[in-house]
C-alpha atoms as a PDB file:
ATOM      1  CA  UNK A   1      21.626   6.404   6.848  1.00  0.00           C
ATOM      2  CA  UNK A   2      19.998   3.424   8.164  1.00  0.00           C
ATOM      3  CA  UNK A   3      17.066   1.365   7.597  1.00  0.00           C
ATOM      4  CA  UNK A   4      13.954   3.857   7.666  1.00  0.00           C
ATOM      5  CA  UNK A   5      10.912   3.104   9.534  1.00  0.00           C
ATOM      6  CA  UNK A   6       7.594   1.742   7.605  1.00  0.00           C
ATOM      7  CA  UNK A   7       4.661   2.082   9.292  1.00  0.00           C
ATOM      8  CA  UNK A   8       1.202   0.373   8.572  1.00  0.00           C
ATOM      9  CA  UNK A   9      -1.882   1.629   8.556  1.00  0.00           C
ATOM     10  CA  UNK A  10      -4.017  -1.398   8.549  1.00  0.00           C
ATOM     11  CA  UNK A  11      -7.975  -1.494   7.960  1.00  0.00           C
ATOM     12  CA  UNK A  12     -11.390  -1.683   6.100  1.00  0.00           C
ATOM     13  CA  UNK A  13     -12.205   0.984   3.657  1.00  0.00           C
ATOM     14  CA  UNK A  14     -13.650   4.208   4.536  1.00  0.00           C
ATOM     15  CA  UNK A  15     -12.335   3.897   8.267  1.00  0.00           C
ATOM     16  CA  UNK A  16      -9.917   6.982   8.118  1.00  0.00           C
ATOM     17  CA  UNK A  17      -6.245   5.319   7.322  1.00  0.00           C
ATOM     18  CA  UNK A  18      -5.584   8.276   4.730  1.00  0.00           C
ATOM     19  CA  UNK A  19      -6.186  11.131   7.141  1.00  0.00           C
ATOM     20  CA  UNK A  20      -3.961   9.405   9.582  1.00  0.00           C
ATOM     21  CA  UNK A  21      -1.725   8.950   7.550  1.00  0.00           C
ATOM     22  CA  UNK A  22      -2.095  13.099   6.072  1.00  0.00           C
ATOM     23  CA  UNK A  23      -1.649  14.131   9.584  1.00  0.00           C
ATOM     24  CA  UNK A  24       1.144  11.880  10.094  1.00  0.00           C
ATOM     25  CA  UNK A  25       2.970  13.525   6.754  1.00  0.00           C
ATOM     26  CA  UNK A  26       1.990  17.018   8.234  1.00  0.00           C
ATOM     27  CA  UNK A  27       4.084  16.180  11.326  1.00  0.00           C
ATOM     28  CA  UNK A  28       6.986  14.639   9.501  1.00  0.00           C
ATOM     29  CA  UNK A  29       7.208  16.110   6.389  1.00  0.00           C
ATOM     30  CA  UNK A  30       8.912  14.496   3.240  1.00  0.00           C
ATOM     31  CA  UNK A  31       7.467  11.188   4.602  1.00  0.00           C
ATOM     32  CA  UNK A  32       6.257   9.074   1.356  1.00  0.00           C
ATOM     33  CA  UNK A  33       2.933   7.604   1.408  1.00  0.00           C
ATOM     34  CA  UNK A  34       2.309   4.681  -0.021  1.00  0.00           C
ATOM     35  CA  UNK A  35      -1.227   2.799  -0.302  1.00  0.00           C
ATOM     36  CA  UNK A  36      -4.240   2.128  -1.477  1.00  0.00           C
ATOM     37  CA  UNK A  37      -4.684   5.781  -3.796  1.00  0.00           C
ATOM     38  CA  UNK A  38      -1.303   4.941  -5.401  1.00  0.00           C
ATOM     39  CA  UNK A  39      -2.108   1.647  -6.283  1.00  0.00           C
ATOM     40  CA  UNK A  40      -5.429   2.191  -7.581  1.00  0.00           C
ATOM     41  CA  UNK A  41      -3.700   4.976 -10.055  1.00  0.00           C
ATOM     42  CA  UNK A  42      -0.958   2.506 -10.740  1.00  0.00           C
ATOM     43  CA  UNK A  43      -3.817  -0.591 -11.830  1.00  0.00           C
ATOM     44  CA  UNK A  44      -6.356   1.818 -12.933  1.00  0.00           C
ATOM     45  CA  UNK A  45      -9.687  -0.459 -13.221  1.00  0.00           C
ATOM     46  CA  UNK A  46      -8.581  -3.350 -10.746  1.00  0.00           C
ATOM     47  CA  UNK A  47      -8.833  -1.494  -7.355  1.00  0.00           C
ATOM     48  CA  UNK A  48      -6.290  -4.074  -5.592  1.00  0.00           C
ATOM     49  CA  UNK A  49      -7.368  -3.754  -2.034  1.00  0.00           C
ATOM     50  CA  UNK A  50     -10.725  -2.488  -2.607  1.00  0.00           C
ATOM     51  CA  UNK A  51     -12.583  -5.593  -3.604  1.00  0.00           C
ATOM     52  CA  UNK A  52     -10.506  -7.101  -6.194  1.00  0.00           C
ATOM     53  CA  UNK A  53      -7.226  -9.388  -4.806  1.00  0.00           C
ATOM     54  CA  UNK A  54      -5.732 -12.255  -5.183  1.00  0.00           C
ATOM     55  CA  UNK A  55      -7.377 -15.725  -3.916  1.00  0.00           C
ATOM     56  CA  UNK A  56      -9.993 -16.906  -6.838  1.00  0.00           C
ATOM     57  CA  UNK A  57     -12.243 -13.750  -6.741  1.00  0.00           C
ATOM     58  CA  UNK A  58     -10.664 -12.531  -9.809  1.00  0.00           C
ATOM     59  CA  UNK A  59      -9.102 -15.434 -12.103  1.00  0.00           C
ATOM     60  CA  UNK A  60      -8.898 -13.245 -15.359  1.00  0.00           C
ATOM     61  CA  UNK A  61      -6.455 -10.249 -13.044  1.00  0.00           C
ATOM     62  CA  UNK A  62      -4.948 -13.345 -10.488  1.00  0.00           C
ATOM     63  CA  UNK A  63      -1.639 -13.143 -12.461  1.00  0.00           C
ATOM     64  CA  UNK A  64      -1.522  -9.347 -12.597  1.00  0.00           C
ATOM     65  CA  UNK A  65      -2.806  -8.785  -8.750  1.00  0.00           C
ATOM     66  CA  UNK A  66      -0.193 -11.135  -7.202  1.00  0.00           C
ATOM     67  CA  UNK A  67       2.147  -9.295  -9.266  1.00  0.00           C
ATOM     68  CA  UNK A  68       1.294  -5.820  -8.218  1.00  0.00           C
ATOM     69  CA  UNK A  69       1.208  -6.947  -4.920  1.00  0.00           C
ATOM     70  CA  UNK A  70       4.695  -8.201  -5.029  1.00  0.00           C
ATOM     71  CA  UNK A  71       6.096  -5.448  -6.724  1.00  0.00           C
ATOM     72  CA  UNK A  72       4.247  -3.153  -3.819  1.00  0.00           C
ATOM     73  CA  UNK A  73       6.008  -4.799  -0.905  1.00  0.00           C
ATOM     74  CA  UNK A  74       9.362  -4.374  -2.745  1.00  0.00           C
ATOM     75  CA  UNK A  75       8.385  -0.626  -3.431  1.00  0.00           C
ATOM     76  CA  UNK A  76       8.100  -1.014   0.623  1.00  0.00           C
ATOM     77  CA  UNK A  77      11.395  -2.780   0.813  1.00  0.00           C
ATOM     78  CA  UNK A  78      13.084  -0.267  -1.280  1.00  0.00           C
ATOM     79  CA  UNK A  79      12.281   3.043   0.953  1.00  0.00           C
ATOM     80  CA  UNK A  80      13.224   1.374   4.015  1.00  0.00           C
ATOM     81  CA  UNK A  81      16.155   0.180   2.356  1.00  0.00           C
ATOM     82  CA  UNK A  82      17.234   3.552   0.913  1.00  0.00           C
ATOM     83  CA  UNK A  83      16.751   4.767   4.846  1.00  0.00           C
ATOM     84  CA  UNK A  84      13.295   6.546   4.242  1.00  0.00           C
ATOM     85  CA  UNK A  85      10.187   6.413   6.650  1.00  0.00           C
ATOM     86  CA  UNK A  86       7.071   5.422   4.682  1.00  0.00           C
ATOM     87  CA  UNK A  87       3.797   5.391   5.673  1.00  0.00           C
ATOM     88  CA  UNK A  88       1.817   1.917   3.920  1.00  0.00           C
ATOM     89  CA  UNK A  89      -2.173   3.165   3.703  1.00  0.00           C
ATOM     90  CA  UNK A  90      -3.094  -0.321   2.609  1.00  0.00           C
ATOM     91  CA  UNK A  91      -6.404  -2.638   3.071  1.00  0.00           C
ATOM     92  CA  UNK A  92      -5.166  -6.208   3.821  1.00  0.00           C
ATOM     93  CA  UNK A  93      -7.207  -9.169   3.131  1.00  0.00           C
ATOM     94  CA  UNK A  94      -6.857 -12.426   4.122  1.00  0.00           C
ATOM     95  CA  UNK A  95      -5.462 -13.665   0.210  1.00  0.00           C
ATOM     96  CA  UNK A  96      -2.736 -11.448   1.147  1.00  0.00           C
END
């Protein structure tokens, strides 16, 4: 199968990117989503996204943000790779 299709959902906190992306799973079913929640479980205590990220704010996590961060794109990389659709609930900021 080819490439699959990633799809953003791009915004502040609180502004309704999970539901979208819910309703988007409810119309295509067996489409991962990827975001925000799971990262927060994976880096339980940092919140990556939601306050805490790369860029100075943090210097004793910098090291361990970036690297979440990287290994999060290549999570990305790897579904769309492996010819899945993902949907990417994530909060960008401007360290990013």
């Amino acid at each position: 199968r080819p490439g699959g299709v990633i799809r953003f959902l791009l915004g502040p906190p609180a502004v309704g990117k999970s539901s979208v992306a819910r309703e988007i799973v409810r119309l295509r079913p067996r489409t991962p989503v990827f975001g925000n929640d799971a990262m927060a479980e994976i880096a339980a205590g940092m919140r990556p996204g939601i306050g805490r990220r790369p860029g100075g704010e943090s210097p004793d996590a910098e090291a361990e943000l970036t690297a979440l961060l990287r290994a999060y794109f290549g999570a990305l990389a790897a579904f769309d790779t492996a010819g899945f659709d993902v949907v990417a609930d994530v909060t960008f900021h401007r360290g990013h």
